[in-house]
Protein backbone atom coordinates (compact mmCIF):
# COMPACT_ATOMS: atom_id res chain seq x y z
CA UNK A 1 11.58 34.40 -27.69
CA UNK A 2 8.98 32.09 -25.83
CA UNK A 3 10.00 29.81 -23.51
CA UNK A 4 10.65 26.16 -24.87
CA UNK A 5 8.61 23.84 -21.98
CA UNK A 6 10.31 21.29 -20.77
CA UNK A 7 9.90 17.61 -22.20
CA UNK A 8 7.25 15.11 -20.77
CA UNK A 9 8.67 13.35 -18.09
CA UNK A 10 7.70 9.47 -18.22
CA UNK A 11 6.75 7.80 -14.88
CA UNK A 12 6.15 3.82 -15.10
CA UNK A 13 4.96 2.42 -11.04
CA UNK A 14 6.28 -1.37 -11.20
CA UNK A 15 4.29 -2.16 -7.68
CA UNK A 16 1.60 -1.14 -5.49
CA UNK A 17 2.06 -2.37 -2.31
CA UNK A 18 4.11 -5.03 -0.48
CA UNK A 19 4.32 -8.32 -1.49
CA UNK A 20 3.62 -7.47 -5.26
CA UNK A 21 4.52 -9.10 -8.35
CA UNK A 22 8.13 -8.74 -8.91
CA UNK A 23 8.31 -9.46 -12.69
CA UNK A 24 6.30 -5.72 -13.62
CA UNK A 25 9.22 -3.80 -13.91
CA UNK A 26 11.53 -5.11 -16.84
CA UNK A 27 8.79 -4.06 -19.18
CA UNK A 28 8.03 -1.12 -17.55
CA UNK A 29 12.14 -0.54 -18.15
CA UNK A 30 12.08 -1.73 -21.67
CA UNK A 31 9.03 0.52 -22.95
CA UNK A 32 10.75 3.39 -21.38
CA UNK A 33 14.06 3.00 -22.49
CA UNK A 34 12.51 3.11 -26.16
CA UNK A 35 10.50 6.55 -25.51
CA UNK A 36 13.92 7.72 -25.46
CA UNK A 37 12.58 10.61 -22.99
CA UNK A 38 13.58 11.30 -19.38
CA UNK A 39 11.78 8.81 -16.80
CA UNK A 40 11.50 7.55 -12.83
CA UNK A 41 10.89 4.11 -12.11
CA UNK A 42 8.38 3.97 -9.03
CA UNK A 43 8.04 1.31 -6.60
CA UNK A 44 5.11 1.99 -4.04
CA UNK A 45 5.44 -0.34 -1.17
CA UNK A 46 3.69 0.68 2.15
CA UNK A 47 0.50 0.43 3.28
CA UNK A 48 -0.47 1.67 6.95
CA UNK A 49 -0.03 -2.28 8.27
CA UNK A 50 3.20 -2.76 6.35
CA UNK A 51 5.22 0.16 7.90
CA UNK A 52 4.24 -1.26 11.08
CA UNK A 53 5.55 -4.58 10.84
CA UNK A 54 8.66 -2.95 9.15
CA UNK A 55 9.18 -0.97 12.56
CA UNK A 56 8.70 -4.46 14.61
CA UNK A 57 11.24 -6.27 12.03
CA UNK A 58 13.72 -3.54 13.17
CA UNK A 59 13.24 -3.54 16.92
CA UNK A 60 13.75 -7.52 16.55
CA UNK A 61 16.81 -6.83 14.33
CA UNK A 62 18.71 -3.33 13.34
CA UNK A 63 19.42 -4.16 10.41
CA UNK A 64 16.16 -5.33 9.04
CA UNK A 65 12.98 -3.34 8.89
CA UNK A 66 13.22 -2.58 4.98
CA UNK A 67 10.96 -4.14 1.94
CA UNK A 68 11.85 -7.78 2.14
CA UNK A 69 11.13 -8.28 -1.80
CA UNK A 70 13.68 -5.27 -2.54
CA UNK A 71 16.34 -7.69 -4.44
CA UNK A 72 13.79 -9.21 -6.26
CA UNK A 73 12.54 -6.02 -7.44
CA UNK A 74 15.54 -4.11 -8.41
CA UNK A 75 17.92 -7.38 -9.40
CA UNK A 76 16.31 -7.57 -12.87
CA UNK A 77 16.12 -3.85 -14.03
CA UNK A 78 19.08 -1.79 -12.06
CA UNK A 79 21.36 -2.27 -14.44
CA UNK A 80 19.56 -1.06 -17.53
CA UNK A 81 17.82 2.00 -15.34
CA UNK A 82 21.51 2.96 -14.27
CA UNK A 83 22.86 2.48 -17.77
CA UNK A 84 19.88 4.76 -19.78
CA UNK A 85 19.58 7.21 -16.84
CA UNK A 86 16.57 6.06 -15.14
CA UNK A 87 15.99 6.99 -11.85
CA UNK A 88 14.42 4.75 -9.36
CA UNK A 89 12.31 6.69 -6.38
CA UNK A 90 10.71 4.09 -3.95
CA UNK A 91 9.28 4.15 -0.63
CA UNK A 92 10.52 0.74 0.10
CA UNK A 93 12.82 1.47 3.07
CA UNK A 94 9.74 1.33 5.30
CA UNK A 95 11.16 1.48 8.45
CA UNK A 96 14.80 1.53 7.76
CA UNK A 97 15.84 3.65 4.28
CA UNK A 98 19.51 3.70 5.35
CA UNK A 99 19.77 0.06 5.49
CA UNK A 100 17.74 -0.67 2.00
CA UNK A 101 20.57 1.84 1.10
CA UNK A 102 23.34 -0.22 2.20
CA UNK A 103 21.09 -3.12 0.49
CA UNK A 104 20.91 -1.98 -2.77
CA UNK A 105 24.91 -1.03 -2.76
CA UNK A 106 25.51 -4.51 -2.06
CA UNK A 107 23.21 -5.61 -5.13
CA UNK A 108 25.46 -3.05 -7.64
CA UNK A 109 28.38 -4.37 -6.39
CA UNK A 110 27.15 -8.10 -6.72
CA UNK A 111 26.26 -6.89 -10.27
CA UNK A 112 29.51 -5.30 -11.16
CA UNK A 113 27.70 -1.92 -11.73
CA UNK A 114 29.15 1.35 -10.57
CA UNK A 115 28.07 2.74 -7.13
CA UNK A 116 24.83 4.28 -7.88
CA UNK A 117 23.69 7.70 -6.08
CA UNK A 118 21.62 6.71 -3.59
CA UNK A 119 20.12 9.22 -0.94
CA UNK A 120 17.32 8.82 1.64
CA UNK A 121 14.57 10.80 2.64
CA UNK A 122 14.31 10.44 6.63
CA UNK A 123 12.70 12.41 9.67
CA UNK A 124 8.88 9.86 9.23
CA UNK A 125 9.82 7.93 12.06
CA UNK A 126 8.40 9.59 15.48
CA UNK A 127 8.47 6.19 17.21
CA UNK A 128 11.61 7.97 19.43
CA UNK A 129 10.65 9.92 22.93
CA UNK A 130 10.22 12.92 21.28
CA UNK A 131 8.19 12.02 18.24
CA UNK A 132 5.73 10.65 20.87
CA UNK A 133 5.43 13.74 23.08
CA UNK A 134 4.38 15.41 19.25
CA UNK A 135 1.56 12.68 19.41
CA UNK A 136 0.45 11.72 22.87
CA UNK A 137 -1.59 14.91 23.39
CA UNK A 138 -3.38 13.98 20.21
CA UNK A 139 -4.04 10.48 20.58
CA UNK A 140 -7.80 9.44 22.46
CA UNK A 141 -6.73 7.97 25.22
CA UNK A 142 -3.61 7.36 27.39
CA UNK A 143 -3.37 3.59 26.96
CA UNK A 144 -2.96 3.94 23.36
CA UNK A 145 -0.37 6.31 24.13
CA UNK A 146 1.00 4.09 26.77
CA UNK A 147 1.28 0.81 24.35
CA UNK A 148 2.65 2.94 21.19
CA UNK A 149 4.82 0.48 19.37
CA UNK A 150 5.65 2.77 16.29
CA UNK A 151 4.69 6.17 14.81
CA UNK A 152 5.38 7.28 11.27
CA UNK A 153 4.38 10.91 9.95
CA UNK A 154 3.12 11.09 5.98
CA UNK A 155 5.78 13.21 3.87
CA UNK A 156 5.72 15.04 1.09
CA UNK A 157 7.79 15.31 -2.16
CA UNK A 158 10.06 18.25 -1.67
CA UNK A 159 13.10 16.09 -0.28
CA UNK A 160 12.79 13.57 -3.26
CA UNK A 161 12.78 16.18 -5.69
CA UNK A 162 15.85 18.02 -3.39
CA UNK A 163 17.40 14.62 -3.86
CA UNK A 164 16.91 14.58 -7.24
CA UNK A 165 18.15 17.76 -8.00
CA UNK A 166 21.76 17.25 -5.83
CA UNK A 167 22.10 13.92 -8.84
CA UNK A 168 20.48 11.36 -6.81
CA UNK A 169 19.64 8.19 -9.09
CA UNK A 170 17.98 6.10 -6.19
CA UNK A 171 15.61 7.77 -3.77
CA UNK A 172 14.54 5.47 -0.87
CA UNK A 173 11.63 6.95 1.52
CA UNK A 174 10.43 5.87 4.32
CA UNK A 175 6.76 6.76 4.97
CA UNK A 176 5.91 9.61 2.64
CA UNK A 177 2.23 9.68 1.09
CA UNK A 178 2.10 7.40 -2.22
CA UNK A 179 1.43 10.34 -4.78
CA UNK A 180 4.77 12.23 -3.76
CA UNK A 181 6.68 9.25 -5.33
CA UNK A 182 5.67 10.86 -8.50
CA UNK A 183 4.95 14.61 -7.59
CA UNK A 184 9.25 14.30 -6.40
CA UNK A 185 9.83 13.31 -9.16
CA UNK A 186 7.70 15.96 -11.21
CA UNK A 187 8.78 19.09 -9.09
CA UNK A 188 12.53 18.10 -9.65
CA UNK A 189 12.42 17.46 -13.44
CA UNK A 190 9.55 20.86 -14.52
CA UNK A 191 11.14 23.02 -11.26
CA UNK A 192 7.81 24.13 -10.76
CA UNK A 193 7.28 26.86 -8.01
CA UNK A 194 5.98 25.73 -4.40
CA UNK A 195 2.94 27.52 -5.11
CA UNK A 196 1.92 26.20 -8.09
CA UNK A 197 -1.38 24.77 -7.04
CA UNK A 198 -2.68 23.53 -10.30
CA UNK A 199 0.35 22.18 -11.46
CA UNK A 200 1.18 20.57 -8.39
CA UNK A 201 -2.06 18.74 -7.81
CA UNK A 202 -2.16 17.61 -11.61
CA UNK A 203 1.14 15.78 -10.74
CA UNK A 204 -0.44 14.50 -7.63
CA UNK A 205 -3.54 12.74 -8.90
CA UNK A 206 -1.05 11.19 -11.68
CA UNK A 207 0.93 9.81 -9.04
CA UNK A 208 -2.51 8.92 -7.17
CA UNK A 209 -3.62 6.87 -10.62
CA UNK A 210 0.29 5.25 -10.49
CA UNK A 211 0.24 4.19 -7.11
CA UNK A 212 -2.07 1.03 -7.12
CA UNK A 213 0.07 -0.36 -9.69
CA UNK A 214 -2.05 -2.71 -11.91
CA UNK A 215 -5.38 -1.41 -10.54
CA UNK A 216 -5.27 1.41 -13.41
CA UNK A 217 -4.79 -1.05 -15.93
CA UNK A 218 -7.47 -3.64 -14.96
CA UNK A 219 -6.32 -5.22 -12.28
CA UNK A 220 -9.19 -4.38 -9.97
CA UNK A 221 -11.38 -3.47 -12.57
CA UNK A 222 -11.91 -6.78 -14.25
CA UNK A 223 -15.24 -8.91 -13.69
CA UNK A 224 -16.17 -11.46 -16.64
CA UNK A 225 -19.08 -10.94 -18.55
CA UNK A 226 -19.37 -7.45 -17.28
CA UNK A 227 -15.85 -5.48 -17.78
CA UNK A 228 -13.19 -7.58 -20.01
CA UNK A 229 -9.75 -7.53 -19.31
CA UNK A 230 -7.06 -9.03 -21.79
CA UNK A 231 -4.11 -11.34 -20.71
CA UNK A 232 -5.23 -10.40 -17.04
CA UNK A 233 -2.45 -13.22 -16.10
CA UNK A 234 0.13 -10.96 -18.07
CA UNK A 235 -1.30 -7.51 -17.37
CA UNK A 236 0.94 -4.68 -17.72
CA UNK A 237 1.73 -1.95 -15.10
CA UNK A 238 0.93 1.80 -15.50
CA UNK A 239 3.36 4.34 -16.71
CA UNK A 240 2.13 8.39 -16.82
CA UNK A 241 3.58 10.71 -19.34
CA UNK A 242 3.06 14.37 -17.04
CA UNK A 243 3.10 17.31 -19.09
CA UNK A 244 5.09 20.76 -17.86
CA UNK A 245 1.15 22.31 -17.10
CA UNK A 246 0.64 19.06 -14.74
CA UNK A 247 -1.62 17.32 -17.02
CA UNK A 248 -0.86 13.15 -17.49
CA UNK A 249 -1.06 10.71 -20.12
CA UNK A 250 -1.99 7.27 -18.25
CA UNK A 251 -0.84 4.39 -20.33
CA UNK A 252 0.75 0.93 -20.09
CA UNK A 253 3.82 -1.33 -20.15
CA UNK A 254 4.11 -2.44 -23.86
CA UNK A 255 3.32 -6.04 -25.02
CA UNK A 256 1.63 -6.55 -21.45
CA UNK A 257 -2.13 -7.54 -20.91
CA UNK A 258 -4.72 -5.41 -19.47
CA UNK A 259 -6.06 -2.15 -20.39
CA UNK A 260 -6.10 1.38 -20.22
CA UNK A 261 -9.53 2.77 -21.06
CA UNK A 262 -11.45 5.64 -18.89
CA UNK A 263 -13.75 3.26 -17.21
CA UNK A 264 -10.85 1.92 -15.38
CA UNK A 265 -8.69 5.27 -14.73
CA UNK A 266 -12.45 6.76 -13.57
CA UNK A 267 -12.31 4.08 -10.87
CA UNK A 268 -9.01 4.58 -10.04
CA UNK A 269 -9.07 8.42 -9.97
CA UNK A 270 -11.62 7.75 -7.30
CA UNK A 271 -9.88 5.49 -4.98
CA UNK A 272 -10.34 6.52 -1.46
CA UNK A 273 -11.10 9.66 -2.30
CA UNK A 274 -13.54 11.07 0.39
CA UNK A 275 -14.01 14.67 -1.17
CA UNK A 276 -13.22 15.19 -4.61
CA UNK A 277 -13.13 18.61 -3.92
CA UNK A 278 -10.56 18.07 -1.08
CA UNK A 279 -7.88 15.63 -1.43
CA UNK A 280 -5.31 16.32 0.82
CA UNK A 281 -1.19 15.38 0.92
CA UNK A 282 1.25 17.69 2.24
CA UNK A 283 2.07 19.98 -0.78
CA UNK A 284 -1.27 20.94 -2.05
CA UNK A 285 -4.94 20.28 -1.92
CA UNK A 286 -6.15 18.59 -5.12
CA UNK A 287 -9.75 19.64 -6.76
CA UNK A 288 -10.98 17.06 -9.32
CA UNK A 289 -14.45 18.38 -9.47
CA UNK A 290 -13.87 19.85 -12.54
CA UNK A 291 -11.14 17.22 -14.01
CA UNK A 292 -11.48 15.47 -17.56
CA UNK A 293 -10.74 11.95 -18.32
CA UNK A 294 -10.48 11.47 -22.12
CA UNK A 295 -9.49 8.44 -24.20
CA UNK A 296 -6.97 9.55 -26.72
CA UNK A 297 -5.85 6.14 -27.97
CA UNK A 298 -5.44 2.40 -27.13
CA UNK A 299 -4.17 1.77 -24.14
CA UNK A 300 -3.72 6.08 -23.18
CA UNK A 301 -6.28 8.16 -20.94
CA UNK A 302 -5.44 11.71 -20.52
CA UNK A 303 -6.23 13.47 -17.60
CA UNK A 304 -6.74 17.15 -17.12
CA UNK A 305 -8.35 20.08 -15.74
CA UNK A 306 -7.14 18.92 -11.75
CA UNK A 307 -6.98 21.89 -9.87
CA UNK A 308 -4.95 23.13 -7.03
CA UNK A 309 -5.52 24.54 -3.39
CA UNK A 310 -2.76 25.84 -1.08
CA UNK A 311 -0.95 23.44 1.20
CA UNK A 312 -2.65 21.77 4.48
CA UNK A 313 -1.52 23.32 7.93
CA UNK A 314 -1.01 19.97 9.52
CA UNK A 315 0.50 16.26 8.28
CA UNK A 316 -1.12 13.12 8.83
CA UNK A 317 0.57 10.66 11.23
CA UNK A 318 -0.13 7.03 12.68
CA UNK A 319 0.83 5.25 15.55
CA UNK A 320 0.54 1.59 16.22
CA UNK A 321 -0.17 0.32 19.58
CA UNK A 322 -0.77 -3.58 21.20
CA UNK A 323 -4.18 -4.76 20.03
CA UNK A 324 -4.29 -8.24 22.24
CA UNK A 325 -4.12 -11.42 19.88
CA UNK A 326 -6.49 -12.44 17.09
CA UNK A 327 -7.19 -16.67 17.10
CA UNK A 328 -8.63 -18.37 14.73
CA UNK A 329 -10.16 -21.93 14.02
CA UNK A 330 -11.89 -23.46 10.94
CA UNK A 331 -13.82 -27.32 10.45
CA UNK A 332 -15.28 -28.53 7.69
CA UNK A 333 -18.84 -30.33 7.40
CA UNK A 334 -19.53 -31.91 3.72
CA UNK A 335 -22.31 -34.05 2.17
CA UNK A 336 -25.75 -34.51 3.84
CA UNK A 337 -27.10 -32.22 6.36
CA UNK A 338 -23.51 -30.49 5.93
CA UNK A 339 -25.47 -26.70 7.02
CA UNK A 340 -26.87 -28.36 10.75
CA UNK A 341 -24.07 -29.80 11.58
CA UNK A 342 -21.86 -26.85 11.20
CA UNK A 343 -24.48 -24.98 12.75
CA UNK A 344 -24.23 -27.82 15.71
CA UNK A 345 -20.65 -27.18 15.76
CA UNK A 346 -21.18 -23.24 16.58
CA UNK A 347 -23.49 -23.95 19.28
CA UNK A 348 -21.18 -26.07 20.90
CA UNK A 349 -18.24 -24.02 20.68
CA UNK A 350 -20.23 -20.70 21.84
CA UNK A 351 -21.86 -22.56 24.51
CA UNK A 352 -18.37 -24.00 26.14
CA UNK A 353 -16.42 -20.57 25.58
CA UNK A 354 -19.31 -18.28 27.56
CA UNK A 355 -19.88 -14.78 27.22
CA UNK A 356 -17.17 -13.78 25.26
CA UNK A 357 -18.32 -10.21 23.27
CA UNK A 358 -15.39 -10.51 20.29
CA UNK A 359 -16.12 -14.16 19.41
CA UNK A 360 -17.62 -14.78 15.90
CA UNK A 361 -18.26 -17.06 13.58
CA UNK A 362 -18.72 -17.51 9.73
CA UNK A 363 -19.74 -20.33 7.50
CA UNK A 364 -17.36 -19.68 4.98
CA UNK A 365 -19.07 -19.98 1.55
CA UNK A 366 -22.81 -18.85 2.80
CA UNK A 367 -22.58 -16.32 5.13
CA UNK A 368 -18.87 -14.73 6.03
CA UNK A 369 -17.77 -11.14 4.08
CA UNK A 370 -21.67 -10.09 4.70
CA UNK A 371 -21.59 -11.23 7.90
CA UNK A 372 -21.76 -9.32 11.32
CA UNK A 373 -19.42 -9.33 14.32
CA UNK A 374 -22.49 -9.94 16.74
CA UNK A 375 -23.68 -13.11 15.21
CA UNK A 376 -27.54 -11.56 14.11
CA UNK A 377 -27.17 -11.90 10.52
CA UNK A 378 -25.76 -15.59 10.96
CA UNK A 379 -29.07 -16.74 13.42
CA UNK A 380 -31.82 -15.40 11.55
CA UNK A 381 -29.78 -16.76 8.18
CA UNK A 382 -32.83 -19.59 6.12
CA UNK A 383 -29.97 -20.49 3.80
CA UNK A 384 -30.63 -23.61 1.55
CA UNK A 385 -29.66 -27.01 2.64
CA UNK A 386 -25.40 -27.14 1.80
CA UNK A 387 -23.10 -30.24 1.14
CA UNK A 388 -20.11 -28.08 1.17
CA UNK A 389 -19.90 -25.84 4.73
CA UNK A 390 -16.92 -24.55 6.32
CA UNK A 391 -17.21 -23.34 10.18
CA UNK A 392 -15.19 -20.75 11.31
CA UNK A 393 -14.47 -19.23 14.50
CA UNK A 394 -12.54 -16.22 15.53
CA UNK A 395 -11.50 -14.07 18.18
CA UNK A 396 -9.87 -11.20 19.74
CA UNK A 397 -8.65 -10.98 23.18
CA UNK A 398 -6.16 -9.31 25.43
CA UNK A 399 -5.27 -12.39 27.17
CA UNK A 400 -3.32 -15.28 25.32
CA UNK A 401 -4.45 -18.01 27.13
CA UNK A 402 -8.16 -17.41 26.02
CA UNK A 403 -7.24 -17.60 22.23
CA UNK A 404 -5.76 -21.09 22.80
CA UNK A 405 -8.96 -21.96 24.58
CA UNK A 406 -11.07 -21.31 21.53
CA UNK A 407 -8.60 -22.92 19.28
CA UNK A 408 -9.27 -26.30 21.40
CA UNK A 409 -12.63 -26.38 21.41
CA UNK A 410 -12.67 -26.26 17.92
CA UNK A 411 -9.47 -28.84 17.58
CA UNK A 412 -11.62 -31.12 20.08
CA UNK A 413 -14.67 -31.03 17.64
CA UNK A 414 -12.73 -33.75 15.45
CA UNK A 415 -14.07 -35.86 18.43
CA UNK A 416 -16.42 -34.22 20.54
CA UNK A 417 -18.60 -32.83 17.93
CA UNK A 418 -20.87 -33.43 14.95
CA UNK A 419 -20.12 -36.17 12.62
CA UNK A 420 -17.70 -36.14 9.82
CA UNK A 421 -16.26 -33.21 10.99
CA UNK A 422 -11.93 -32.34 9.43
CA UNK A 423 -9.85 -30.62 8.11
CA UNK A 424 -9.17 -28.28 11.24
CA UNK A 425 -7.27 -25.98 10.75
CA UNK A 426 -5.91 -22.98 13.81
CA UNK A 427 -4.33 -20.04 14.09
CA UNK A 428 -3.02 -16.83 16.11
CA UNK A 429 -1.14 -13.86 16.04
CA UNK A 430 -0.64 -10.33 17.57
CA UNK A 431 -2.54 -7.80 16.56
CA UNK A 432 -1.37 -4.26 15.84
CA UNK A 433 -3.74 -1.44 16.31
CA UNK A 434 -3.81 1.91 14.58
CA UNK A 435 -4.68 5.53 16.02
CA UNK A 436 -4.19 8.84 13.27
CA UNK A 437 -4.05 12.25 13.85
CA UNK A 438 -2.84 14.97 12.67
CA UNK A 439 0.11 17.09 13.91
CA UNK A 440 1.67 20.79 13.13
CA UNK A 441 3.37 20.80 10.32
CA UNK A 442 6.49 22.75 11.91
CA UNK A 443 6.59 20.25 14.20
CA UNK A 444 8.28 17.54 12.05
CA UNK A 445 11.85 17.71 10.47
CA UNK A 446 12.06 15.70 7.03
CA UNK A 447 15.60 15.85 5.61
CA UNK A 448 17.49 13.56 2.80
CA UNK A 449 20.85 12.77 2.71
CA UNK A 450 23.15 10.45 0.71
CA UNK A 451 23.79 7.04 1.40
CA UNK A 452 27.66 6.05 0.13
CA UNK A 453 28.56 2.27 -0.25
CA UNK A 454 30.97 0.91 2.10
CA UNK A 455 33.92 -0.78 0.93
């Protein structure tokens, strides 16, 4: 007799990145809870900057260094995903998985649930001595090597989907590449071979189209007048029905705003994709020149045709190093001759700072996203006369003391410069700098292992 394929396995992504809305996953939950069919609850987390602040939250404090919004995400839907068998795969233990572990057994316990399954997927973090001898002979120079604050290595799915398999019901990650939060998934539930190509990179670009969150369904699509989104204030998140041959149905959330229509999942399918031909995570190479995008109801965009490539030899990884300090100070200039006075105000500040090559300035409103770095778009700028102009100046530097300098002379314009100059407004911070390359893959050692709730 043939073999009976298994069902589709439902994937809803109820964030896609740090800091997102926390209310997208109850009706994420709720719509899959009423397919009735087996389903993973997503939460993508990390960007590059993200992880690195996550690894400085944990060298100020052990016990930190996780996704700060974690209760606020899982609080409203753990019970009901524990209850209906909905597992919950998330990359939001950043830097420290074993204590968002510990975390989330506190929040069952607060909750009066049962002590959930929770394992981790570790062996990202090459911040230690020896990840760092992996990575100094690859970065460009030695003071990046020298100044390394934190390294993290992009993962794969096999050790979610090994999770999954041993009964897990929460998988926290660390950094792994966004798509894998769905391809672990995937892998565990069809049991697809390692070398299923095709398969394996259909279930990658679905989690690729998940992991923006709303950005699939209209988020970052909308512009009025030109492309319509419903309810964007109450726009649903994206949930992807993968079939066992790797194919995905994109849809929404029910009773949510937004939209699911192949304009939007083209864009998305896109996203920072630099070869179509050649998009690369660690368990296959995914080949969407010949993929199909097809509209096969409201709100539902199949995709299909995504073919596979073997496996990459090496793994991305990034290290963050000391970039010096980043200031920044803003005026404002309103009503007549608003645009010279500003402009009065730059002169001022450039000529009392001196040569300084990473100083810039915007005037916020006319002349700032466009602008340059060195200044030439802003001087040869014949913008109309404004009433409305805000001045501001930025700049990077090693030294501390010359980022306090700038923020001064702009402070000091409330007196010392143009009229009717206010609302000043200063700031600084460290800044982080990035260096990738990419390492061996035998060279790293990616492992999960259960997390059980202390009594």
């Amino acid at each position: 007799m043939p073999t009976v394929p298994p069902p589709s396995l439902f994937i809803g992504c109820a964030a896609g990145g740090s800091g997102d809305r926390v209310d997208a996953a109850a009706p994420i939950v709720a719509t899959l809870i009423r397919t009735g069919q087996p389903s993973v609850l997503i939460f993508e987390n990390l960007a590059e900057r993200t992880l690195a602040l996550a690894q400085l939250a944990r060298q100020r404090n052990p016990a930190a260094g996780y996704e700060p919004l974690l209760e606020a995400q899982l609080r409203p839907v753990l019970a009901d995903c524990l209850r209906h068998g909905i597992r919950i795969v998330s990359n939001l233990g950043a830097a420290n998985p074993r204590g968002a572990a510990a975390h989330v057994h506190r929040l069952a316990a607060e909750l009066g649930l049962p002590a959930p399954r929770v394992a981790v997927v570790e062996g990202d973090d090459l911040s230690g001595e020896a990840g760092l001898q992996v990575l100094r002979p690859l970065m460009p120079d030695a003071n990046s090597a020298d100044r390394c604050l934190s390294a993290n290595v992009y993962l794969g799915a096999r050790e979610i989907a090994d999770a999954l398999r041993a009964g897990a019901q929460i998988v926290i990650t660390g950094r792994v590449v966004d798509s894998a939060l769905a391809l672990g998934p995937a892998l565990a539930h069809f049991d697809w071979a390692p070398d299923d190509w095709d398969r394996l990179a259909g279930a990658t670009m679905a989690g690729h189209l998940l992991e923006c969150g709303a950005q699939v369904t209209g988020g970052y699509f909308a512009d009025p007048g030109l492309k319509d989104v419903p309810d964007l204030a109450r726009i649903g998140y994206p949930i992807a029905e993968i079939a066992a041959d790797g194919s995905c149905i994109v849809r929404k959330a029910e009773a949510t705003g937004g939209c699911v229509e192949v304009r939007v999942v083209k864009e998305q399918l896109l996203y920072e994709v630099h070869d179509p031909g050649d998009y690369r995570v660690p368990d296959v190479i995914a080949d969407i020149n010949e993929a199909s995008l097809e509209q096969i109801g409201p709100d539902a965009v199949r995709l299909s045709g995504v073919r596979g490539h073997p496996r990459p030899a090496t793994l991305k990884a990034l290290a963050f190093h000391e970039g010096g300090w980043l200031g920044e100070a803003e005026i404002s200039y309103a009503g007549p001759n608003a645009m010279a006075r500003a402009r009065l105000a730059m002169e001022v500040v450039l000529e009392r700072m001196g040569p300084i090559p990473a100083l810039r300035f915007d005037l916020i409103g006319t002349l700032s996203v466009f602008a340059d770095d060195t200044g030439r778009m802003l001087q040869a700028l014949e913008a109309p006369a404004a009433e409305d102009v805000r001045l501001r100046a930025a700049i990077r530097h090693d030294d501390e003391s010359e980022i306090d300098r700038l923020m001064r002379e702009v402070y000091s314009l409330w007196l010392c410069g143009p009229a009717g100059g206010g609302g000043v407004r200063t700031a600084k911070r460290q800044r982080l700098s990035s260096v990738a390359c990419m390492i061996p893959r035998e060279a790293v050692r990616p492992s999960f292992a259960f997390v059980e709730a202390t009594p």
